[in-house]
N, C-alpha and C. Protein backbone atom coordinates (compact mmCIF):
# COMPACT_ATOMS: atom_id res chain seq x y z
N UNK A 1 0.84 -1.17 0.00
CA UNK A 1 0.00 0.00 0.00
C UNK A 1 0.89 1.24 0.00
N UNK A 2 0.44 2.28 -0.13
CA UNK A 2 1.31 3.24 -0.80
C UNK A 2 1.22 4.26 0.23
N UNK A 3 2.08 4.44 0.72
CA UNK A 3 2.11 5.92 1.89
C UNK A 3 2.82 7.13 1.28
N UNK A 4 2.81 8.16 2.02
CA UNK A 4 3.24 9.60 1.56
C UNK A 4 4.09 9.59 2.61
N UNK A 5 5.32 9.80 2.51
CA UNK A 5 6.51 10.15 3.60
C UNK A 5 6.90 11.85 3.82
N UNK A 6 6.88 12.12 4.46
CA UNK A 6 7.23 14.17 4.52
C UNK A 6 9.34 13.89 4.84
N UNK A 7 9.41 14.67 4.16
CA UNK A 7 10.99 14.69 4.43
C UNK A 7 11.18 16.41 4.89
N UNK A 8 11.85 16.42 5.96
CA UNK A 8 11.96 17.52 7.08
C UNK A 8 13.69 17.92 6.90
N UNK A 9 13.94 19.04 6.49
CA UNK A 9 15.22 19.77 6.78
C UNK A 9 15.59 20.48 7.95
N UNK A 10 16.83 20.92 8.23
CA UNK A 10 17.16 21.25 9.71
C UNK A 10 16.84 22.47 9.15
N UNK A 11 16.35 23.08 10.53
CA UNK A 11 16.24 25.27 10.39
C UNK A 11 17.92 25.77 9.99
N UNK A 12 17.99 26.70 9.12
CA UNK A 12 19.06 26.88 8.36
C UNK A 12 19.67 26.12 7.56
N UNK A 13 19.24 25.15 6.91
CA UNK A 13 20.03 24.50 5.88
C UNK A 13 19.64 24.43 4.77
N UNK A 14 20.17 24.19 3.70
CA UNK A 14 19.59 24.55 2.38
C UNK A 14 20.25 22.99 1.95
N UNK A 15 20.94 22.23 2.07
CA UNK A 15 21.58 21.38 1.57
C UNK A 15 21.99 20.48 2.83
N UNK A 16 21.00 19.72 3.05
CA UNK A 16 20.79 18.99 3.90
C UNK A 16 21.24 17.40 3.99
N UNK A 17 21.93 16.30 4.45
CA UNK A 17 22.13 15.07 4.23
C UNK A 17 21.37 14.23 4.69
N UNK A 18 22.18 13.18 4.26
CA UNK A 18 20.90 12.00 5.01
C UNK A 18 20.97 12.02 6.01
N UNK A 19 21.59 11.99 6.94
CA UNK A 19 21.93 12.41 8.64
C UNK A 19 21.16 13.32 9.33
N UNK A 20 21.27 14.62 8.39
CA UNK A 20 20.20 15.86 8.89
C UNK A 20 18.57 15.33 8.18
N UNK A 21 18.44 15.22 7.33
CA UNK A 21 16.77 15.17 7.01
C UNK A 21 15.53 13.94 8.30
N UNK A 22 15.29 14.84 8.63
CA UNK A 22 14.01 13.44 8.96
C UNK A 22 12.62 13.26 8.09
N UNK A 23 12.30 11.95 7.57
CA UNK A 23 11.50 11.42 7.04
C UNK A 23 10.15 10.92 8.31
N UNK A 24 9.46 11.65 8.04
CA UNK A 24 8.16 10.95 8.81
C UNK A 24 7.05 11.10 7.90
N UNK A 25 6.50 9.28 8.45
CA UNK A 25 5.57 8.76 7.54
C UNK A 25 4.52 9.02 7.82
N UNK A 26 3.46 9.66 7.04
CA UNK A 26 2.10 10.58 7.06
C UNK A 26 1.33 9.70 7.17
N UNK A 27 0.37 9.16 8.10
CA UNK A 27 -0.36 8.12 8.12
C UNK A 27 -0.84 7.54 9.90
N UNK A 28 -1.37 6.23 9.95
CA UNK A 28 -1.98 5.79 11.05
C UNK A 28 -1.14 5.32 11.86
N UNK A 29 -0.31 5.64 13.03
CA UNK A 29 0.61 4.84 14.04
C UNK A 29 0.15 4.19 14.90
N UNK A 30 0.01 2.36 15.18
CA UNK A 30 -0.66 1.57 15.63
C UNK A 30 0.14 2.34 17.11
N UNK A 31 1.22 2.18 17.64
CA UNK A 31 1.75 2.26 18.51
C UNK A 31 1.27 3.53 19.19
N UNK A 32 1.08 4.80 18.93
CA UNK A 32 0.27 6.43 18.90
C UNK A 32 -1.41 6.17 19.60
N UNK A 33 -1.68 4.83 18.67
CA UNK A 33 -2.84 4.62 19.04
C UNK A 33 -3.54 3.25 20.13
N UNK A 34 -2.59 2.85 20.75
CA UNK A 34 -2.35 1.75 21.65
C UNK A 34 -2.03 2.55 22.90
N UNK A 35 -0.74 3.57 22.88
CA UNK A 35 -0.22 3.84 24.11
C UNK A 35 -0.13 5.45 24.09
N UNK A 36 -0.94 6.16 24.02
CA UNK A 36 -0.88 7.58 23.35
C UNK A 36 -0.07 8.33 24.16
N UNK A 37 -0.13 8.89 25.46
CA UNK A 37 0.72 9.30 26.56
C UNK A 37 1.86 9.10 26.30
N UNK A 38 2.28 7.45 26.01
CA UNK A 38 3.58 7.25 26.30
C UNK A 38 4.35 7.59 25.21
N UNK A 39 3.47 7.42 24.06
CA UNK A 39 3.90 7.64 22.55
C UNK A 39 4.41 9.13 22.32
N UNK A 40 3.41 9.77 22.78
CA UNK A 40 4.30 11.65 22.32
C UNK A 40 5.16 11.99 23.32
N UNK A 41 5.40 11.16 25.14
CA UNK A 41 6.18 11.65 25.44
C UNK A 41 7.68 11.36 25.04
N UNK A 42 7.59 10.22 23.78
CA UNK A 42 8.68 9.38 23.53
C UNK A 42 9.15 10.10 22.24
N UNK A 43 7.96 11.08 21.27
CA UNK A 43 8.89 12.00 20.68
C UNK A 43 8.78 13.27 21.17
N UNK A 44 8.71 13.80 22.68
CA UNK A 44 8.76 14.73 22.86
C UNK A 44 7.52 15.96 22.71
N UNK A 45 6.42 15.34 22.43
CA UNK A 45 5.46 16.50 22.60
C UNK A 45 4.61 16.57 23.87
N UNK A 46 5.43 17.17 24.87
CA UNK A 46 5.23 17.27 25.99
C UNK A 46 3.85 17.90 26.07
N UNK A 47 3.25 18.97 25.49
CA UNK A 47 1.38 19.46 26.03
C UNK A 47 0.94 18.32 25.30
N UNK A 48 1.01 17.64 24.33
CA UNK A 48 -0.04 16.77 23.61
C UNK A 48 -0.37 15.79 24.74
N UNK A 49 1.13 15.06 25.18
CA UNK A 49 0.86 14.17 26.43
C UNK A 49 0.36 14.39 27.54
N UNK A 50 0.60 15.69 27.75
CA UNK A 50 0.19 16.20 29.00
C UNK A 50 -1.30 16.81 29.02
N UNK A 51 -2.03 16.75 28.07
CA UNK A 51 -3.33 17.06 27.72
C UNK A 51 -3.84 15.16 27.40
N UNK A 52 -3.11 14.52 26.67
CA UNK A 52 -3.79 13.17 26.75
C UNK A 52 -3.57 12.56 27.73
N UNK A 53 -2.86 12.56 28.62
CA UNK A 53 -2.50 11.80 29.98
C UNK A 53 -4.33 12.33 31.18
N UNK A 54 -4.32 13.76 31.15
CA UNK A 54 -5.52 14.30 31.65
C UNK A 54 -6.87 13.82 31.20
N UNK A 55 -7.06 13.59 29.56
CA UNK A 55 -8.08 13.62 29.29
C UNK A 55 -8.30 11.72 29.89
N UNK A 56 -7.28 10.80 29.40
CA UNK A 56 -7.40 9.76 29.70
C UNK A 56 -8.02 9.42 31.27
N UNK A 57 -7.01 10.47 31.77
CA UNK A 57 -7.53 10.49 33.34
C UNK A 57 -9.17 10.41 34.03
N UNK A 58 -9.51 11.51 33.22
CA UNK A 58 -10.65 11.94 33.01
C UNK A 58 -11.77 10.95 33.02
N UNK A 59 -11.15 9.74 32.24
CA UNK A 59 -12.25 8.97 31.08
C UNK A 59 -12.14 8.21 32.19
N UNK A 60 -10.76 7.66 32.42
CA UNK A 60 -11.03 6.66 33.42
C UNK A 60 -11.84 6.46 34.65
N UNK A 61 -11.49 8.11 35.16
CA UNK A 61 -12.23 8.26 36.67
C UNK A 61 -14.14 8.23 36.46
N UNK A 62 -14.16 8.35 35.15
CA UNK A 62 -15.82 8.60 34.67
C UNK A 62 -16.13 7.11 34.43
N UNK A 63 -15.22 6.45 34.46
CA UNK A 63 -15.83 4.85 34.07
C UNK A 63 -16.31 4.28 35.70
N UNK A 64 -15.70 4.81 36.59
CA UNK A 64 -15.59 3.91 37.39
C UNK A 64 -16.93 4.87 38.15
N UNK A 65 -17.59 6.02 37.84
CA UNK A 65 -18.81 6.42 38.14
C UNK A 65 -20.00 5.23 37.97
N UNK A 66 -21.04 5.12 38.24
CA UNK A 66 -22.34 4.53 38.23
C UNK A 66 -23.14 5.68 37.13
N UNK A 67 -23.34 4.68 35.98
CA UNK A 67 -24.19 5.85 34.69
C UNK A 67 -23.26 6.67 33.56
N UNK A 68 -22.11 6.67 33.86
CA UNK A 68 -21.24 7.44 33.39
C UNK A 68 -20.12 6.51 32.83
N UNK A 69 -19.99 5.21 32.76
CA UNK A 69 -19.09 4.57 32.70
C UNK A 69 -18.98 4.51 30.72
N UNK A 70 -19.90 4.89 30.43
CA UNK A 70 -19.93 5.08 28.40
C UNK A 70 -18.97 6.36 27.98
N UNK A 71 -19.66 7.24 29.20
CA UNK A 71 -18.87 8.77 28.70
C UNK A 71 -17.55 8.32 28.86
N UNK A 72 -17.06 8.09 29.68
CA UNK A 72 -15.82 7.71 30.09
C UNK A 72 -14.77 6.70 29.35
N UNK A 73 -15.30 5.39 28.66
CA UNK A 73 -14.84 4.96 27.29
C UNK A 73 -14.50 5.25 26.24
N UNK A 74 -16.09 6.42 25.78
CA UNK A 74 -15.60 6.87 24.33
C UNK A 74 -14.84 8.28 25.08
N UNK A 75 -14.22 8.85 25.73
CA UNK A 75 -13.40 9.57 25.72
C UNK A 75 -12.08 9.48 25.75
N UNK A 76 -11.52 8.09 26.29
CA UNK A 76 -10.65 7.26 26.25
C UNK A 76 -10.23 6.88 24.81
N UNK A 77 -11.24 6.19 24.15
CA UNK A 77 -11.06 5.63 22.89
C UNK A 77 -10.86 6.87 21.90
N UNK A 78 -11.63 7.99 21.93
CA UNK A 78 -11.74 9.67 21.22
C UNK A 78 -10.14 9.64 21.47
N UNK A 79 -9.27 9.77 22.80
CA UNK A 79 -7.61 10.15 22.32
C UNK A 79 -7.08 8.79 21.81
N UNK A 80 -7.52 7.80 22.06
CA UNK A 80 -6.58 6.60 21.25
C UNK A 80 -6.53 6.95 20.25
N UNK A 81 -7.77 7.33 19.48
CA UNK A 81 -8.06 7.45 17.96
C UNK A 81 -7.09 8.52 17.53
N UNK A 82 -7.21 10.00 18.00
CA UNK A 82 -6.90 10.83 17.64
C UNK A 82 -5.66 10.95 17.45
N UNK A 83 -4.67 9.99 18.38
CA UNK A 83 -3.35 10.24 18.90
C UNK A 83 -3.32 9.23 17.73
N UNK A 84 -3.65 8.23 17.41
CA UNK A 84 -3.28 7.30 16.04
C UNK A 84 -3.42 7.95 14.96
N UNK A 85 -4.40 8.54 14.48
CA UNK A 85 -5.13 9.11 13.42
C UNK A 85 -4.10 10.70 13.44
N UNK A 86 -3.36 11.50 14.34
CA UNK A 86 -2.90 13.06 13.99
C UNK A 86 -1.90 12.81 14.81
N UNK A 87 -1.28 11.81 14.95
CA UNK A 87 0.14 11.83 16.30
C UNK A 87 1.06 12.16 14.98
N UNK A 88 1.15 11.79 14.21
CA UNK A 88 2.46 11.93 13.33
C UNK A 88 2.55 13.39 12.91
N UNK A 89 0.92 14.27 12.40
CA UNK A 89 1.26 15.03 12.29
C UNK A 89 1.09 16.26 13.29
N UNK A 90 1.13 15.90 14.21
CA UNK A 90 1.63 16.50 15.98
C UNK A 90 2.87 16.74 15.59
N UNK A 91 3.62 15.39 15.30
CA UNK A 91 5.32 15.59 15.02
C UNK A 91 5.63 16.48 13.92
N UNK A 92 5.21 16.47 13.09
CA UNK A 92 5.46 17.21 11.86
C UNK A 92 5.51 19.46 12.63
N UNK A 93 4.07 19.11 12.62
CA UNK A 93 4.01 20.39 13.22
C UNK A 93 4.71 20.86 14.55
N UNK A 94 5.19 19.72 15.22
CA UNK A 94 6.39 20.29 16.21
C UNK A 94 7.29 20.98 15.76
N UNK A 95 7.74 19.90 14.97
CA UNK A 95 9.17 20.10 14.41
C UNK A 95 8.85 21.35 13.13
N UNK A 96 7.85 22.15 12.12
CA UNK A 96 7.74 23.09 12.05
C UNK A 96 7.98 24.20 13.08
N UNK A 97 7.70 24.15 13.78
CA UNK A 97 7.50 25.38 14.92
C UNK A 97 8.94 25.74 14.87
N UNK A 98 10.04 24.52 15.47
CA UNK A 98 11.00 24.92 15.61
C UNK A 98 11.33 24.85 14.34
N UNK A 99 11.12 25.58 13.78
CA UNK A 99 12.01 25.72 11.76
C UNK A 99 12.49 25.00 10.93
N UNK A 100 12.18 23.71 10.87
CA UNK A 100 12.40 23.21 10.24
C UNK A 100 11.76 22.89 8.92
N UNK A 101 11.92 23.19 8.00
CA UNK A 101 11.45 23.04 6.54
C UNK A 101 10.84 21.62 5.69
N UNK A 102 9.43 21.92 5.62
CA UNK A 102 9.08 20.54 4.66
C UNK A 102 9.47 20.45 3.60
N UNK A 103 10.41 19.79 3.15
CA UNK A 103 11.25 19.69 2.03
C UNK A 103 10.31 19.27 0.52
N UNK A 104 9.83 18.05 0.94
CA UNK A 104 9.25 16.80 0.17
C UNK A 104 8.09 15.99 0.46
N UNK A 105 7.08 15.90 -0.16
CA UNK A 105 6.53 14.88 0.65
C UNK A 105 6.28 13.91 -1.11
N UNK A 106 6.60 12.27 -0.46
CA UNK A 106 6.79 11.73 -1.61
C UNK A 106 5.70 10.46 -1.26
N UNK A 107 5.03 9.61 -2.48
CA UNK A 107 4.49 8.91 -2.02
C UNK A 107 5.20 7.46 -2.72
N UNK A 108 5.38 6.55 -1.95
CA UNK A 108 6.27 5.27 -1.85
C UNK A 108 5.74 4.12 -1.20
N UNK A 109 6.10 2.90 -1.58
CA UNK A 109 5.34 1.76 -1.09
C UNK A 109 6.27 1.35 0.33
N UNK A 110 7.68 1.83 0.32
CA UNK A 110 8.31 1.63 1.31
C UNK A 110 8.94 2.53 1.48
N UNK A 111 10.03 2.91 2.53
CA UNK A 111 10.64 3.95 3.42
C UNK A 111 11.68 3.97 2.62
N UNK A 112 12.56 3.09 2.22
CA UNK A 112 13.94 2.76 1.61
C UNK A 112 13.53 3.71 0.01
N UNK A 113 12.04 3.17 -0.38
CA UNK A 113 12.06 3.76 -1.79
C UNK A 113 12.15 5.07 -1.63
N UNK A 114 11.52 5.51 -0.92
CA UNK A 114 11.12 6.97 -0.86
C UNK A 114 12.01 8.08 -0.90
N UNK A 115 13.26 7.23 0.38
CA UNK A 115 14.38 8.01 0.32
C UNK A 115 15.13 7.93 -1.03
N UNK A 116 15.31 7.10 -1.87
CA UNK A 116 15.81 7.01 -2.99
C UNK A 116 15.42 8.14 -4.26
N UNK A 117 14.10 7.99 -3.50
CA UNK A 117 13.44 9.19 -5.26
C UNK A 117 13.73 10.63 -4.27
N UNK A 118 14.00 10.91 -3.04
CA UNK A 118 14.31 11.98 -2.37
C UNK A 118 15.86 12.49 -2.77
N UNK A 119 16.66 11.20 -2.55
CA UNK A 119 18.05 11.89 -2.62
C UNK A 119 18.54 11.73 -3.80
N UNK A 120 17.87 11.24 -4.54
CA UNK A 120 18.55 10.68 -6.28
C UNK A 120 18.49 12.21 -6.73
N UNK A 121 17.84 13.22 -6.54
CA UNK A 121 18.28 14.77 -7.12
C UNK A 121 19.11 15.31 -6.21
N UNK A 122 19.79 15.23 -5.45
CA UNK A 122 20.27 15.63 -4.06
C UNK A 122 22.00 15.82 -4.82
N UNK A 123 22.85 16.18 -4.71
CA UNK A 123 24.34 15.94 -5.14
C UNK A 123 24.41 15.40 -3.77
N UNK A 124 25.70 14.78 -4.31
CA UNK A 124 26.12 13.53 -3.29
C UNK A 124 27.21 14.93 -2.49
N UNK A 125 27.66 14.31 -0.88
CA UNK A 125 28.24 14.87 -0.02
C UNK A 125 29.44 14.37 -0.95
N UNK A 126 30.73 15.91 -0.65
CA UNK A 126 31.69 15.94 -1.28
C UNK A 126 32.77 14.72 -0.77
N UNK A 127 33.85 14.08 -1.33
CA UNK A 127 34.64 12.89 -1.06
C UNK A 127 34.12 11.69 -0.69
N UNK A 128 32.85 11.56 -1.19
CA UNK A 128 31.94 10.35 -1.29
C UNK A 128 31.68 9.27 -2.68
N UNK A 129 32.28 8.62 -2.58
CA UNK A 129 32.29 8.03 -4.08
C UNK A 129 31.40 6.79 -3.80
N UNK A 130 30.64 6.32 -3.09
CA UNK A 130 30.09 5.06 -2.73
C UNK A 130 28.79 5.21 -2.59
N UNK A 131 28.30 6.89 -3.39
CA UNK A 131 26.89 6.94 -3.42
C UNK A 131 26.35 5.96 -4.47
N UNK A 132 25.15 5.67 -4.29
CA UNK A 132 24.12 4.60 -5.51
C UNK A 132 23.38 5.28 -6.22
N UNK A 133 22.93 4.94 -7.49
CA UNK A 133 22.13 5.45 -7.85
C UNK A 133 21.30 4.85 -8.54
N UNK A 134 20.07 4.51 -8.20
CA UNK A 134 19.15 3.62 -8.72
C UNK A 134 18.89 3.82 -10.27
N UNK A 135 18.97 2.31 -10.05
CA UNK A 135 18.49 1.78 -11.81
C UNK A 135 17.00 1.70 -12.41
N UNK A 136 16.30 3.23 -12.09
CA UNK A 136 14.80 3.12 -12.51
C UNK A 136 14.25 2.00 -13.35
N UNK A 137 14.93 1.75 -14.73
CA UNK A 137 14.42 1.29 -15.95
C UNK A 137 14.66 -0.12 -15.71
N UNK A 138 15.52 -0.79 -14.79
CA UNK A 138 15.68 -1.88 -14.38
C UNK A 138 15.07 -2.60 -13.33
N UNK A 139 14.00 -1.86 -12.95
CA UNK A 139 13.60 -1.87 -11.05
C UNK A 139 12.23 -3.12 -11.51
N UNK A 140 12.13 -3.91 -11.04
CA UNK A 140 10.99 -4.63 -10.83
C UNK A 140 9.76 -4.24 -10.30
N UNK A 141 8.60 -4.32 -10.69
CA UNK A 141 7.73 -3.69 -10.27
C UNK A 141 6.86 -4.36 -8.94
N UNK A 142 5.83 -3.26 -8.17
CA UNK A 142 5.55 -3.67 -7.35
C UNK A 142 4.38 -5.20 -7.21
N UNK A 143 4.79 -5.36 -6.26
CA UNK A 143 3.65 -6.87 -6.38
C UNK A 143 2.46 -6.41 -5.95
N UNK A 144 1.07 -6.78 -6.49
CA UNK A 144 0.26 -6.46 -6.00
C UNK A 144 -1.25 -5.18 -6.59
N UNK A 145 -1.85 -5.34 -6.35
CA UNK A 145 -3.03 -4.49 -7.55
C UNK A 145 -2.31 -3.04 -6.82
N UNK A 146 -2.54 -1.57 -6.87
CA UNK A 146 -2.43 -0.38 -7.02
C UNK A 146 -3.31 0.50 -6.70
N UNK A 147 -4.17 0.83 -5.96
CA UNK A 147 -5.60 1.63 -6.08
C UNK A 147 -5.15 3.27 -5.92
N UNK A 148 -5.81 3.98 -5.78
CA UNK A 148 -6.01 5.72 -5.42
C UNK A 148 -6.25 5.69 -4.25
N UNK A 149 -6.33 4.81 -3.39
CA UNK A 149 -7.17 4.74 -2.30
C UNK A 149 -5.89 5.60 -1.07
N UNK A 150 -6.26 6.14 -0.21
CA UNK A 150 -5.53 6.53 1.07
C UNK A 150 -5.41 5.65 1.92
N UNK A 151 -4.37 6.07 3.07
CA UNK A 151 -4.36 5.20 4.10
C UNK A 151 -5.85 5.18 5.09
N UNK A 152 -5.74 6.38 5.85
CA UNK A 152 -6.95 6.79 6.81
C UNK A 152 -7.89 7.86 6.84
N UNK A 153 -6.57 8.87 6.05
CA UNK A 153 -6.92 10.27 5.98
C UNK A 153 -7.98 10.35 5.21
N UNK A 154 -8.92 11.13 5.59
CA UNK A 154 -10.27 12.11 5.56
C UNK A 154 -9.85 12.62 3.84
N UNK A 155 -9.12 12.97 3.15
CA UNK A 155 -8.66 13.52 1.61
C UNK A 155 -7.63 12.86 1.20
N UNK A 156 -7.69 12.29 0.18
CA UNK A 156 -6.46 12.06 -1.23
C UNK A 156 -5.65 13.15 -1.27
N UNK A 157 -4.88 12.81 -1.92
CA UNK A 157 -3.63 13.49 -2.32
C UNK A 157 -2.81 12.99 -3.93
N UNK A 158 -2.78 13.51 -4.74
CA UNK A 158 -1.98 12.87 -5.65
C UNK A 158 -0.40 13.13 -5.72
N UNK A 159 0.24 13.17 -4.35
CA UNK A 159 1.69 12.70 -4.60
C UNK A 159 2.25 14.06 -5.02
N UNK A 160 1.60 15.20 -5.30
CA UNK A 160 2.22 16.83 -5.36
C UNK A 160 1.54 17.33 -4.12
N UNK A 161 2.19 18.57 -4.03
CA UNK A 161 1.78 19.95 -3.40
C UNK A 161 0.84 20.75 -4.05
């Protein structure tokens, strides 16, 4: 299935490596949506957690009410979802804030490809002779039917800006 990856530059750089860019994958994080608290405090979005840690709180202490124990589920399940369904792009928009530049966003069946059609226009870092450069016209194609379809997200995208 085909995901959209965002590739992220450091604030001030114009010519960025593989070292500096982060790639985060635009889409549903099972893990975001299993353990939400623990998940943004693990990349650092300290109010998201600290607003889902509360609301969870919240849900829980309402379950264990008499009559109230529904409200208290789907409010629980409301941040599982949410934190699965917008945790990634929590991260994205973190890491905007502090300046960092959306470079790319590419859509790829895997992580490895993605970076490939990212850095294949990129010039290679200077005294590097052991860069690759993929053999498009030789590449085997993917296994499997192809649809338009999205991962989770609410709108399509066709792979531009």
């Amino acid at each position: 299935m085909t995901s959209s990856y965002i590739f992220l530059t450091p604030p001030g750089g114009t010519s960025a490596t593989i070292d500096q860019t982060r790639t985060i994958r635009d889409g549903f994080t099972l893990l975001g949506f299993l353990f939400p608290w623990p998940w943004l405090l693990a990349h650092r979005l300290w109010p998201h957690a600290a607003a889902a840690f509360v609301l969870q709180g919240i849900g829980g202490a309402l379950m264990e009410e008499p009559g109230l124990g529904l409200a208290g589920a789907a409010i629980m399940l409301g941040v599982n979802v949410l934190i699965g369904l917008e945790g990634q792009n929590f991260r994205i928009r973190s890491l905007a804030a502090k300046g960092w530049n959306e470079d790319a966003l590419i859509a790829a069946d895997r992580l490895d490809i993605a970076e490939q059609v990212y850095f294949a226009d990129k010039p290679a870092p200077s005294g590097s002779d052991d860069a690759v450069t993929p053999d498009w016209q030789n590449k085997a194609g993917a296994n499997g039917p192809h649809g338009h379809a999205t991962s989770l997200g609410l709108f399509g995208f066709d792979g531009g800006r």
